[in-house]
N, C-alpha and C. Protein backbone atom coordinates (compact mmCIF):
# COMPACT_ATOMS: atom_id res chain seq x y z
N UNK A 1 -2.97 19.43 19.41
CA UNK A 1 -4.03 18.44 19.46
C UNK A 1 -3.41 17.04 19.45
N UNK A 2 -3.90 16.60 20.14
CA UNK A 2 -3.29 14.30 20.15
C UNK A 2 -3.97 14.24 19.92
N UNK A 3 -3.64 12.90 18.80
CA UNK A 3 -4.36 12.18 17.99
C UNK A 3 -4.95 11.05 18.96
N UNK A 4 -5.98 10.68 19.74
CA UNK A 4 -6.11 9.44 20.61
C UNK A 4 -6.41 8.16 19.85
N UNK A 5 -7.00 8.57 19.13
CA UNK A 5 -7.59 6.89 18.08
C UNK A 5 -6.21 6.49 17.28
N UNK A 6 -5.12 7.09 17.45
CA UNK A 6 -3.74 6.36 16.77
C UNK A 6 -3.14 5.95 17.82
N UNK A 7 -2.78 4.44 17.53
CA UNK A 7 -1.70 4.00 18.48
C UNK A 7 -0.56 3.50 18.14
N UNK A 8 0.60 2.81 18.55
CA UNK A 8 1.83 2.32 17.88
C UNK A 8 1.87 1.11 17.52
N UNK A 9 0.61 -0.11 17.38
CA UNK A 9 0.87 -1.34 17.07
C UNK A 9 1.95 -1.42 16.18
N UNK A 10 2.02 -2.66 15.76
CA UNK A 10 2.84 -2.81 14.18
C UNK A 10 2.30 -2.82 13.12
N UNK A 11 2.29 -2.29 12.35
CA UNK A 11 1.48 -2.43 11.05
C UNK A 11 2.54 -3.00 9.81
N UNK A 12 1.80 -3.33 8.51
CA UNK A 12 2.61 -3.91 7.68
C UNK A 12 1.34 -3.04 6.41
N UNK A 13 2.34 -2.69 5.75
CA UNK A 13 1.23 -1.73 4.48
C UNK A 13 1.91 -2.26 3.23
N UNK A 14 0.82 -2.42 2.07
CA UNK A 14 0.98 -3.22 1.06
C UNK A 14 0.26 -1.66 -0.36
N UNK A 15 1.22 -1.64 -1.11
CA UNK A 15 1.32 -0.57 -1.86
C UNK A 15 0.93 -1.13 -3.16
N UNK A 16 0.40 -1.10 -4.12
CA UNK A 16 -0.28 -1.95 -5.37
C UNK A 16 -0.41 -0.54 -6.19
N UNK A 17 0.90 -0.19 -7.84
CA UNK A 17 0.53 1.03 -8.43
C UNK A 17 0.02 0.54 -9.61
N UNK A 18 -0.82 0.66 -10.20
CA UNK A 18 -1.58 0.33 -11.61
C UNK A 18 -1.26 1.37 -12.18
N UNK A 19 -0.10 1.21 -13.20
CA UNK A 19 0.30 1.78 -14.59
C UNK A 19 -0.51 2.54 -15.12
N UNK A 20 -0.72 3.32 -16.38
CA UNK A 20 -1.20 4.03 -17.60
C UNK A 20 -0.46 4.01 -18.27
N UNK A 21 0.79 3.58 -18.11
CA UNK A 21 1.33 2.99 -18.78
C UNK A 21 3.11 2.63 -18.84
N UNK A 22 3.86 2.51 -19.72
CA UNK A 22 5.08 1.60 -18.39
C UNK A 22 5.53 2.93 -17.73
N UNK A 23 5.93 2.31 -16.32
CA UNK A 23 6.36 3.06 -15.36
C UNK A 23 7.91 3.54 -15.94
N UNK A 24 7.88 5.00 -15.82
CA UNK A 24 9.25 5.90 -15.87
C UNK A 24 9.63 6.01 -14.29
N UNK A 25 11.00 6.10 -14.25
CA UNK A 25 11.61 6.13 -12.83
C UNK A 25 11.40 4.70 -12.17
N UNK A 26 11.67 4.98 -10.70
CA UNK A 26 11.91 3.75 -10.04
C UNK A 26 11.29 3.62 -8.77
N UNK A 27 10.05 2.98 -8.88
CA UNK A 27 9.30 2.11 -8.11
C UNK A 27 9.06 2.91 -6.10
N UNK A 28 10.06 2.64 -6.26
CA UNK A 28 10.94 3.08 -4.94
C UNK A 28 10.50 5.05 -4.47
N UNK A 29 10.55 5.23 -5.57
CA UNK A 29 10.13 6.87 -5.92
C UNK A 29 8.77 6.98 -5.09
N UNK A 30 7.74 6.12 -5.01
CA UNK A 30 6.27 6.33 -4.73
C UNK A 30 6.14 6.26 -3.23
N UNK A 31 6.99 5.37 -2.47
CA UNK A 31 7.22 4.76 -1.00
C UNK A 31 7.12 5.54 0.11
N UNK A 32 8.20 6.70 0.13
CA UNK A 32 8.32 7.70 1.02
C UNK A 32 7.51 8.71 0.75
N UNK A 33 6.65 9.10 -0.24
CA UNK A 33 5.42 10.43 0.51
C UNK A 33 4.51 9.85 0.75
N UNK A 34 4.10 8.20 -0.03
CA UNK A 34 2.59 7.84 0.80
C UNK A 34 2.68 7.66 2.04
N UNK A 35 3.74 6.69 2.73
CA UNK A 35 4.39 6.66 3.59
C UNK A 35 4.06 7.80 4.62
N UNK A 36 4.89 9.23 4.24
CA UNK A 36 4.80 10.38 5.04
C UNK A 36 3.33 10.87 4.95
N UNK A 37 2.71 10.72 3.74
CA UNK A 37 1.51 10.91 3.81
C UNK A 37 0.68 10.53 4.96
N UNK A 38 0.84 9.15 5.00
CA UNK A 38 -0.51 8.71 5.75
C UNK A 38 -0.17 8.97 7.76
N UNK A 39 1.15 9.64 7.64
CA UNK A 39 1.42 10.02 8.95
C UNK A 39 0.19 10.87 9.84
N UNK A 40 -0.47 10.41 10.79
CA UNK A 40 -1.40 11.27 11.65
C UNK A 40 -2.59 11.12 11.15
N UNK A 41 -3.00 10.30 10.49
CA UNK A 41 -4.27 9.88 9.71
C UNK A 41 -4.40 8.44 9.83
N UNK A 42 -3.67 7.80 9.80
CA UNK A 42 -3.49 5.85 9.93
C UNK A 42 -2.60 5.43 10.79
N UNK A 43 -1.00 6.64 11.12
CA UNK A 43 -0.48 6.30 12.37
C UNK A 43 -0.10 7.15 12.25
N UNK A 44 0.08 7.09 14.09
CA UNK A 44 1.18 8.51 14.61
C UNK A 44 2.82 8.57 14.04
N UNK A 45 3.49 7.66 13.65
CA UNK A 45 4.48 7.83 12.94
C UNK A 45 5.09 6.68 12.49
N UNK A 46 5.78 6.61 11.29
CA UNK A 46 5.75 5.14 10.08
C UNK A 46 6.72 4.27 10.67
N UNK A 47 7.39 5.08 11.83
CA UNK A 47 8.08 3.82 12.41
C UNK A 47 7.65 2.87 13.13
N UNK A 48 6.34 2.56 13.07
CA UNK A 48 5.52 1.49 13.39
C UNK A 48 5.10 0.35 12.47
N UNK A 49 5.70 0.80 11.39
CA UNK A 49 5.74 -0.15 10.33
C UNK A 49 6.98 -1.01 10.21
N UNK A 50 6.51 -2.69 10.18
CA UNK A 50 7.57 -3.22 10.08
C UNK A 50 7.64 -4.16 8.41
N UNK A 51 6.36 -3.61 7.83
CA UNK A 51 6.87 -4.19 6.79
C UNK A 51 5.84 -3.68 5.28
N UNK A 52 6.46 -3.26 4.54
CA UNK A 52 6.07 -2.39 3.24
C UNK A 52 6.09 -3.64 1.90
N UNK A 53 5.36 -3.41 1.29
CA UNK A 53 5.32 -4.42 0.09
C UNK A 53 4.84 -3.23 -0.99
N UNK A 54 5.30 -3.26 -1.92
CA UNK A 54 5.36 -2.66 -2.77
C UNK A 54 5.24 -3.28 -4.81
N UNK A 55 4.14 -3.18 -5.39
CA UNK A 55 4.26 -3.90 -6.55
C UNK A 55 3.93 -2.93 -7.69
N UNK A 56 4.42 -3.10 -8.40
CA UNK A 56 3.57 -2.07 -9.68
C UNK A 56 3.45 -3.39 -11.11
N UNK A 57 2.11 -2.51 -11.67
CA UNK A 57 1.39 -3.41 -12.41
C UNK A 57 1.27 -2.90 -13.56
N UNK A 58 1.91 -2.91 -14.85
CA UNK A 58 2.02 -2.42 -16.16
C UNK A 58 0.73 -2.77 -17.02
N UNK A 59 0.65 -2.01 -17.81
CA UNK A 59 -0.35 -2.65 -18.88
C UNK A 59 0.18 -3.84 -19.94
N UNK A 60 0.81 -3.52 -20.10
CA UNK A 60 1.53 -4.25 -21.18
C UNK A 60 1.95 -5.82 -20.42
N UNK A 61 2.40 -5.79 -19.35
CA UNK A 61 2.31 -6.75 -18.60
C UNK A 61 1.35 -7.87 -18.12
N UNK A 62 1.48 -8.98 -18.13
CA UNK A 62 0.52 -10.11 -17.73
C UNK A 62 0.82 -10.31 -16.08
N UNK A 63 -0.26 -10.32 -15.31
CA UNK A 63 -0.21 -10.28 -14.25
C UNK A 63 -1.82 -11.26 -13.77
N UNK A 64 -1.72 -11.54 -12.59
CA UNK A 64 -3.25 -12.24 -12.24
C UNK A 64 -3.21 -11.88 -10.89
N UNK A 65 -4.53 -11.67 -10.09
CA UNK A 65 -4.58 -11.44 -8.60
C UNK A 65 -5.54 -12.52 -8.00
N UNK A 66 -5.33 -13.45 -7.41
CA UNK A 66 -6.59 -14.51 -7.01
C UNK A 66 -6.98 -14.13 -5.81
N UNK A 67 -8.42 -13.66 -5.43
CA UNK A 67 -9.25 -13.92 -5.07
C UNK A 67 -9.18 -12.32 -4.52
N UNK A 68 -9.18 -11.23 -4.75
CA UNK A 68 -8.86 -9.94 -4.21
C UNK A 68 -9.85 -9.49 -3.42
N UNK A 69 -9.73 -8.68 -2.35
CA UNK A 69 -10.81 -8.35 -1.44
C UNK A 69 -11.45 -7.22 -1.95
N UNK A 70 -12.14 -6.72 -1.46
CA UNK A 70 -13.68 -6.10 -2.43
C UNK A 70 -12.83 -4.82 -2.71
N UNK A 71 -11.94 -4.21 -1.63
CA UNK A 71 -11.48 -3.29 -2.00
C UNK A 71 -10.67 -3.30 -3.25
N UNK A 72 -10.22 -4.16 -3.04
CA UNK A 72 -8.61 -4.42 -4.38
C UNK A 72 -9.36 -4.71 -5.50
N UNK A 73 -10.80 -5.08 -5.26
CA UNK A 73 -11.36 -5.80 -6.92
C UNK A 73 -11.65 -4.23 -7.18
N UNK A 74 -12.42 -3.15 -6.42
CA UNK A 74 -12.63 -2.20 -6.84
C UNK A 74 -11.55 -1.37 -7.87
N UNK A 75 -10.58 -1.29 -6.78
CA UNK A 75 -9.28 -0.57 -7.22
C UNK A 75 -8.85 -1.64 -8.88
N UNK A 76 -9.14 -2.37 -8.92
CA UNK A 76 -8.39 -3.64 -10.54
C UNK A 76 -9.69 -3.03 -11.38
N UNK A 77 -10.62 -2.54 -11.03
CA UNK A 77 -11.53 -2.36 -11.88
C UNK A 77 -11.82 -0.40 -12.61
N UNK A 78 -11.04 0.14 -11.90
CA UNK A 78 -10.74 2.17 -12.11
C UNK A 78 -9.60 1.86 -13.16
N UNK A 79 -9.70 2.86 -14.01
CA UNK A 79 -9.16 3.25 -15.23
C UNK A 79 -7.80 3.80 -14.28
N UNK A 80 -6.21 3.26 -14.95
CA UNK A 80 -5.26 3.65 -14.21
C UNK A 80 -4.86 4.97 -14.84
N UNK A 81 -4.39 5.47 -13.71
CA UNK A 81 -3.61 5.57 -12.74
C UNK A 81 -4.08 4.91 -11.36
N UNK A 82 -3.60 4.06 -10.97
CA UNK A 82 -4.45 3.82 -9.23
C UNK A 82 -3.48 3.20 -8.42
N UNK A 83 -3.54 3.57 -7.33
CA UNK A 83 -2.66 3.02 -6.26
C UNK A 83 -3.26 2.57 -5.33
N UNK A 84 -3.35 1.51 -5.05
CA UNK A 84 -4.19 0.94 -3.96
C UNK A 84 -3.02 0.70 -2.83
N UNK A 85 -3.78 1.36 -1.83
CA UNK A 85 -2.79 0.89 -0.29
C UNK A 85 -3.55 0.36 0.90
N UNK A 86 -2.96 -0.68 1.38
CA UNK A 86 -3.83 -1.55 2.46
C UNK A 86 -2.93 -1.01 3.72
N UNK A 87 -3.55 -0.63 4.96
CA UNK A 87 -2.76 -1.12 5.53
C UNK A 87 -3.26 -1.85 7.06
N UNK A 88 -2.36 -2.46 7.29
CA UNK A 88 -3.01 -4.08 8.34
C UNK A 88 -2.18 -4.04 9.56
N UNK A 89 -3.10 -4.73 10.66
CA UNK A 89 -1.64 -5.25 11.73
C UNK A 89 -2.20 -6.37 11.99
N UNK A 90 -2.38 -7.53 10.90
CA UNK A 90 -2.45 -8.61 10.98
C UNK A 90 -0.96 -9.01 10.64
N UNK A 91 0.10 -9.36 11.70
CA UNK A 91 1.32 -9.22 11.68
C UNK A 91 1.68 -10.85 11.90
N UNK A 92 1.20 -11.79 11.27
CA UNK A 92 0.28 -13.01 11.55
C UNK A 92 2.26 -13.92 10.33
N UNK A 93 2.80 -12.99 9.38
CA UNK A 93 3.68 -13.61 8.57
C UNK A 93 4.94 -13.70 9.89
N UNK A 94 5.15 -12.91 11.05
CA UNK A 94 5.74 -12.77 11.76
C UNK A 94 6.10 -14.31 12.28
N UNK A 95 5.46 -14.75 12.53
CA UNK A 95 5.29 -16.46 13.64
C UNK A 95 5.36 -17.61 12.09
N UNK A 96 6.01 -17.12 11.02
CA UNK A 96 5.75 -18.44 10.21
C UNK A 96 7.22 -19.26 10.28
């Protein structure tokens, strides 16, 4: 079966993990299965990604988010564990 509604633009995906509490291991650990995950569902393959952002957000930690989009206020507002992932091809940081 081809997937027709996936195509190869560029995308740039932004990874946001909300703690339960401090993170064991390393950050880096979470990247490659969402990554492989979202293969054939959001794109035909992650090498269309040219750029990953990645943050994790502790409890214990002071952190602030200004002005978050409805999705991300949702996701700041679920009891963690939560991982919020965007992903965009507003590739717009490219031309700065």
């Amino acid at each position: 079966m081809e997937l027709t509604w996936l195509d190869d633009r560029p995308l740039a995906v932004s990874l946001f993990y909300f703690c339960p509490a401090p993170m064991e291991g390393d950050i880096d650990n979470i990247i490659k299965p969402v990554m492989d995950a979202l293969i054939g569902i959001v794109y035909p393959d992650d090498s269309v990604v040219e750029l990953v952002a990645v943050q994790k957000f502790e409890p214990d930690v002071a952190w602030f988010v200004d002005q978050p989009s409805e999705m991300l206020a949702m996701a700041l507002d679920t009891e963690p564990p939560v991982l919020y992932v965007r992903v965009d091809d507003n590739l717009a940081w490219r031309y700065r």
